[in-house]
N, C-alpha and C. Protein backbone atom coordinates (compact mmCIF):
# COMPACT_ATOMS: atom_id res chain seq x y z
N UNK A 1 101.19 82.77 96.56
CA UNK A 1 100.42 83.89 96.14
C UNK A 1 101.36 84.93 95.55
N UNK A 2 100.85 85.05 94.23
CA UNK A 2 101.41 86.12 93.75
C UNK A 2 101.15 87.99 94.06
N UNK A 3 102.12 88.80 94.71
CA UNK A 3 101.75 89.56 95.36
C UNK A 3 102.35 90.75 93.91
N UNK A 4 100.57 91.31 93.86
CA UNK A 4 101.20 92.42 92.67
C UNK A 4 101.38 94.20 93.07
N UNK A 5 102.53 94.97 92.64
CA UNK A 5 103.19 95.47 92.98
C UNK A 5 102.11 97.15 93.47
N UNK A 6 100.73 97.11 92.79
CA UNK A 6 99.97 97.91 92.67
C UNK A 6 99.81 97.84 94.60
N UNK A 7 99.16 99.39 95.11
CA UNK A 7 98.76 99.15 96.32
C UNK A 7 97.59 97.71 97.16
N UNK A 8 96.87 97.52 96.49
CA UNK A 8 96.15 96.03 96.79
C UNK A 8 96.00 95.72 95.64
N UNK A 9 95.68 94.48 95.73
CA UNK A 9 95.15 93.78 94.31
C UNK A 9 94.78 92.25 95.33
N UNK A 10 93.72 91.37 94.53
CA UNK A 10 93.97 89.94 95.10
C UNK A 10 94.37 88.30 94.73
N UNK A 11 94.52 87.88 95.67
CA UNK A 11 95.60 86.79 95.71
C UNK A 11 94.58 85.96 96.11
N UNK A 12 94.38 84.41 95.10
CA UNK A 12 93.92 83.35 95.83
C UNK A 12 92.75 84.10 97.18
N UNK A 13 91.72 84.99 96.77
CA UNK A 13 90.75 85.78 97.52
C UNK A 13 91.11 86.22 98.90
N UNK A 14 92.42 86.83 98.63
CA UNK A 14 92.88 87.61 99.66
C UNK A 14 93.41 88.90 99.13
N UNK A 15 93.12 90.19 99.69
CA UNK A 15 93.87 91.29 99.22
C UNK A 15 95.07 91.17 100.20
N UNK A 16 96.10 91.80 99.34
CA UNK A 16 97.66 91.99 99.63
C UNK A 16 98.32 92.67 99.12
N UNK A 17 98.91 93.44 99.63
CA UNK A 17 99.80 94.58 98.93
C UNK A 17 100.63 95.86 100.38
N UNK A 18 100.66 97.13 99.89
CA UNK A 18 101.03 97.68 100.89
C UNK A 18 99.83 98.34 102.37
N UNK A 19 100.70 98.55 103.20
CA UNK A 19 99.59 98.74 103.73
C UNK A 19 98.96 100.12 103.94
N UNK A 20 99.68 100.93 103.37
CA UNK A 20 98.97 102.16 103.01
C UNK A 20 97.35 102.16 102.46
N UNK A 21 97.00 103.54 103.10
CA UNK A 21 95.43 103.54 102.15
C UNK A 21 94.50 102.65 102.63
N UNK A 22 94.69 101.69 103.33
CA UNK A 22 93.64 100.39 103.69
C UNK A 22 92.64 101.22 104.96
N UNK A 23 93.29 100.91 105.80
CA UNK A 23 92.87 101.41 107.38
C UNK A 23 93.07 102.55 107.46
N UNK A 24 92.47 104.02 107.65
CA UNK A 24 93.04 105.36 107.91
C UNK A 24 93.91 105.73 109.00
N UNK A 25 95.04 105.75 109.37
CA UNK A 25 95.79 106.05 110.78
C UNK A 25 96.61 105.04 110.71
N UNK A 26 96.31 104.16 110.04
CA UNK A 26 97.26 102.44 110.58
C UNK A 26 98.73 102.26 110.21
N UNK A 27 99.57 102.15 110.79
CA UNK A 27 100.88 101.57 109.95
C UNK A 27 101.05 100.20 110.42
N UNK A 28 101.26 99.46 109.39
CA UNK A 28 101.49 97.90 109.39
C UNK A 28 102.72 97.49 109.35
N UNK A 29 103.80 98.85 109.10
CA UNK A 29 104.94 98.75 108.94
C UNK A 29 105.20 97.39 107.47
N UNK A 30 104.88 97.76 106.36
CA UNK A 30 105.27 97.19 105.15
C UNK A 30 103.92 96.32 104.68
N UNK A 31 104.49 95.06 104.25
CA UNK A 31 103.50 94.45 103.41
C UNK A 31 101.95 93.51 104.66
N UNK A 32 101.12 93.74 103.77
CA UNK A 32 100.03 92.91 104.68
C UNK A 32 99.20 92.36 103.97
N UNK A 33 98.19 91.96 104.86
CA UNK A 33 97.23 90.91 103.81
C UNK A 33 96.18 90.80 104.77
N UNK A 34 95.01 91.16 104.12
CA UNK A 34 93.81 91.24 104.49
C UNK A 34 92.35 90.34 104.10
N UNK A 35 91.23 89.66 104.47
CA UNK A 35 90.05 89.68 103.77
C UNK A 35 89.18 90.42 104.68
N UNK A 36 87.87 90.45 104.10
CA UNK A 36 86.96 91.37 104.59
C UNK A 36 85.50 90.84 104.12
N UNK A 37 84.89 90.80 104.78
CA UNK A 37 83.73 90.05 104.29
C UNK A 37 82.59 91.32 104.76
N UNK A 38 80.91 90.25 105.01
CA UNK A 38 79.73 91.09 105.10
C UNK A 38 79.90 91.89 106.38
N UNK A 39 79.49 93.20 106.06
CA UNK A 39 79.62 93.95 107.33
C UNK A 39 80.63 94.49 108.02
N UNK A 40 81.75 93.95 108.00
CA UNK A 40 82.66 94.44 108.84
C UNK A 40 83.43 93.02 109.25
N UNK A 41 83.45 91.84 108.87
CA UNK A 41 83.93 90.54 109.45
C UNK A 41 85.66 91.25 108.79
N UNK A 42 86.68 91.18 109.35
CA UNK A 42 87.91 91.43 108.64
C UNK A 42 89.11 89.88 109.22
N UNK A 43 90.09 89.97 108.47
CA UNK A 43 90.88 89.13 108.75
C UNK A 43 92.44 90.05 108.30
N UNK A 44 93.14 90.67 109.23
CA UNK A 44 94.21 91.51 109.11
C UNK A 44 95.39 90.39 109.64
N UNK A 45 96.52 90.55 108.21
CA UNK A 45 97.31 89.68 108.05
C UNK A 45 98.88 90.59 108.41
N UNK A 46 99.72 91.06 109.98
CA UNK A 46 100.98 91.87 108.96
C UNK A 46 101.72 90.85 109.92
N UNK A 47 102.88 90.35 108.71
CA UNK A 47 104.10 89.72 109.30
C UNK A 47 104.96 90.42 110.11
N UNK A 48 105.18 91.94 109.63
CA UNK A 48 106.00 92.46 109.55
C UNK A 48 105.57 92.95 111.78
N UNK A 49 104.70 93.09 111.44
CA UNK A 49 104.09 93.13 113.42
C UNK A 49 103.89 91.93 114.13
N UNK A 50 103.98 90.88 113.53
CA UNK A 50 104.09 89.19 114.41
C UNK A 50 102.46 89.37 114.68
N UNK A 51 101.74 89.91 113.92
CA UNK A 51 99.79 90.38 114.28
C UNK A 51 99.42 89.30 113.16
N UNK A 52 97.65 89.21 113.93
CA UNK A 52 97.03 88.83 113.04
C UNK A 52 95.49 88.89 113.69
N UNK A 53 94.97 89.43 113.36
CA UNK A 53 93.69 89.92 114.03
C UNK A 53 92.47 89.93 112.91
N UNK A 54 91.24 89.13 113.78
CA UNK A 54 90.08 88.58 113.29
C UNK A 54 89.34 89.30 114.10
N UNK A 55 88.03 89.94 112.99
CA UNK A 55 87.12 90.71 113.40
C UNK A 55 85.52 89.81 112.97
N UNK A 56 85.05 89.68 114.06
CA UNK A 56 83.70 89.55 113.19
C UNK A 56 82.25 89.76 114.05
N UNK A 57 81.12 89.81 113.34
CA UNK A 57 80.10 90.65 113.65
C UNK A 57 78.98 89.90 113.14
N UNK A 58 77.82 90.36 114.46
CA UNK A 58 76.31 89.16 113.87
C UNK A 58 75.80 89.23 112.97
N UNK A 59 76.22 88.03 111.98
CA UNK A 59 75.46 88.46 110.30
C UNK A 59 73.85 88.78 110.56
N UNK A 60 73.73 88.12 111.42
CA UNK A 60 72.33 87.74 111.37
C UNK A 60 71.20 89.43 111.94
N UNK A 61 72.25 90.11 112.46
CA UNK A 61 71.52 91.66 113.05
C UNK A 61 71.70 92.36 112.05
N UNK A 62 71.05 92.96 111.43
CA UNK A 62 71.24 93.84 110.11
C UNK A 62 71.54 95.14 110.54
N UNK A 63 71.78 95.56 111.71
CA UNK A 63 71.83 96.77 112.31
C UNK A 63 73.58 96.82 112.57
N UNK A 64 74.65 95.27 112.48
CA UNK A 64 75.47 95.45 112.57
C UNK A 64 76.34 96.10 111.39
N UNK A 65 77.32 96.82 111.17
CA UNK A 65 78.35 96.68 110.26
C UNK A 65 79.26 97.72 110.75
N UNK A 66 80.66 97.04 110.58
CA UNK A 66 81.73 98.16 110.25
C UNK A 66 82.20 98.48 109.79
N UNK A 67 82.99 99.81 109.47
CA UNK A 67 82.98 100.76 108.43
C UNK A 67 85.30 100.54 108.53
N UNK A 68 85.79 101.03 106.92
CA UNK A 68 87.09 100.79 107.24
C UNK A 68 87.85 101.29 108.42
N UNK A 69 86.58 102.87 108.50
CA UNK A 69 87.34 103.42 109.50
C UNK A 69 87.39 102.92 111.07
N UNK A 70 86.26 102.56 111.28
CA UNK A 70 86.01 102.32 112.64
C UNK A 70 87.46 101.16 112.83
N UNK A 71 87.56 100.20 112.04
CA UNK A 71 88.05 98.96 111.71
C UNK A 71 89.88 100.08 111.73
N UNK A 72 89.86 101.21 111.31
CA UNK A 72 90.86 101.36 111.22
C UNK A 72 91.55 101.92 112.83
N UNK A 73 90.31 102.98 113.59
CA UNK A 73 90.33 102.84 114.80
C UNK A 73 90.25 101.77 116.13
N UNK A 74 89.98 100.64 115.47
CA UNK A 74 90.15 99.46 116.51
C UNK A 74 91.38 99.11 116.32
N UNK A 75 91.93 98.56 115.01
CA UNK A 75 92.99 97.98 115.19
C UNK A 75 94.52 99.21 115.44
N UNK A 76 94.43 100.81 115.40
CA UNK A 76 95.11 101.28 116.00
C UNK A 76 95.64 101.39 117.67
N UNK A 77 94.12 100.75 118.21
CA UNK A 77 93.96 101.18 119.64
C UNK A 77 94.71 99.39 119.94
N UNK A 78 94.81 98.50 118.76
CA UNK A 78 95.52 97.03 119.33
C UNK A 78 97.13 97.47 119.45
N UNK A 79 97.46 98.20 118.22
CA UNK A 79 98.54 98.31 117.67
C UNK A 79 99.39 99.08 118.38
N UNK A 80 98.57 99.80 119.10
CA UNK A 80 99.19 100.81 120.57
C UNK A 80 99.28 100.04 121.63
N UNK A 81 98.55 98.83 122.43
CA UNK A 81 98.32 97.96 123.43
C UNK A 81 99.69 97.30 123.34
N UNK A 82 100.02 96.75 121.74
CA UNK A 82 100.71 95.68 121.19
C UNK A 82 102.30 96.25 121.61
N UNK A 83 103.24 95.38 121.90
CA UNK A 83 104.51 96.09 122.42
C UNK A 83 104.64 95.67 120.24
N UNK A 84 106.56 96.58 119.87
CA UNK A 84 106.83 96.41 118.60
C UNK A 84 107.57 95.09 118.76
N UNK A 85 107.84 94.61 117.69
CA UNK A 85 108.80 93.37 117.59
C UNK A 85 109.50 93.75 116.90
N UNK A 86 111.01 93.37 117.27
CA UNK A 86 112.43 93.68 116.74
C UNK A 86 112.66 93.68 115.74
C-alpha cells in the first residue's frame, strides 16, 4: 500500500496516513491505518502502539451509531488502560 503523504488518503480501501485530526484527543504516536464502516463499525490500525482495535455495532438497530468522537473517547480510555511499548 501506497501511503500518500497528505493527512489521510486511501489505500487498497483503507485510510492511512497521520494520525492527527482522525480521533479528537488521540495520539497514535505516528503513522496509522484505519477503516470505518456503517455506523460506527471501526478497524484502528497503529504499529507504532503494538494496538489494533475493532469496533463494531448492531447493523441491524438503526438506533445504533458512533460518532468519531465518541470512537475518539473510547479508544483514549484503551490507550490509557494500555501500558506504552518501548
Amino acid at each position: 500500500m501506497r501511503i500518500n503523504r497528505r493527512r489521510w488518503d486511501t489505500g487498497d480501501l483503507w485510510w492511512a496516513g497521520r494520525d492527527d485530526g482522525f480521533l479528537p484527543g488521540v495520539d497514535l504516536h505516528g503513522r496509522a491505518y484505519r477503516a470505518h464502516g456503517h455506523r460506527g463499525q471501526y478497524v484502528i490500525v497503529s504499529p507504532a502502539r503494538d494496538l489494533v482495535v475493532v469496533h463494531l455495532v448492531d447493523r441491524w438497530d438503526p438506533t445504533e451509531y458512533v460518532s468519531f468522537q465518541q470512537m475518539g473517547t473510547l479508544l483514549s480510555m484503551i490507550l490509557e488502560a494500555a501500558p506504552e511499548q518501548p
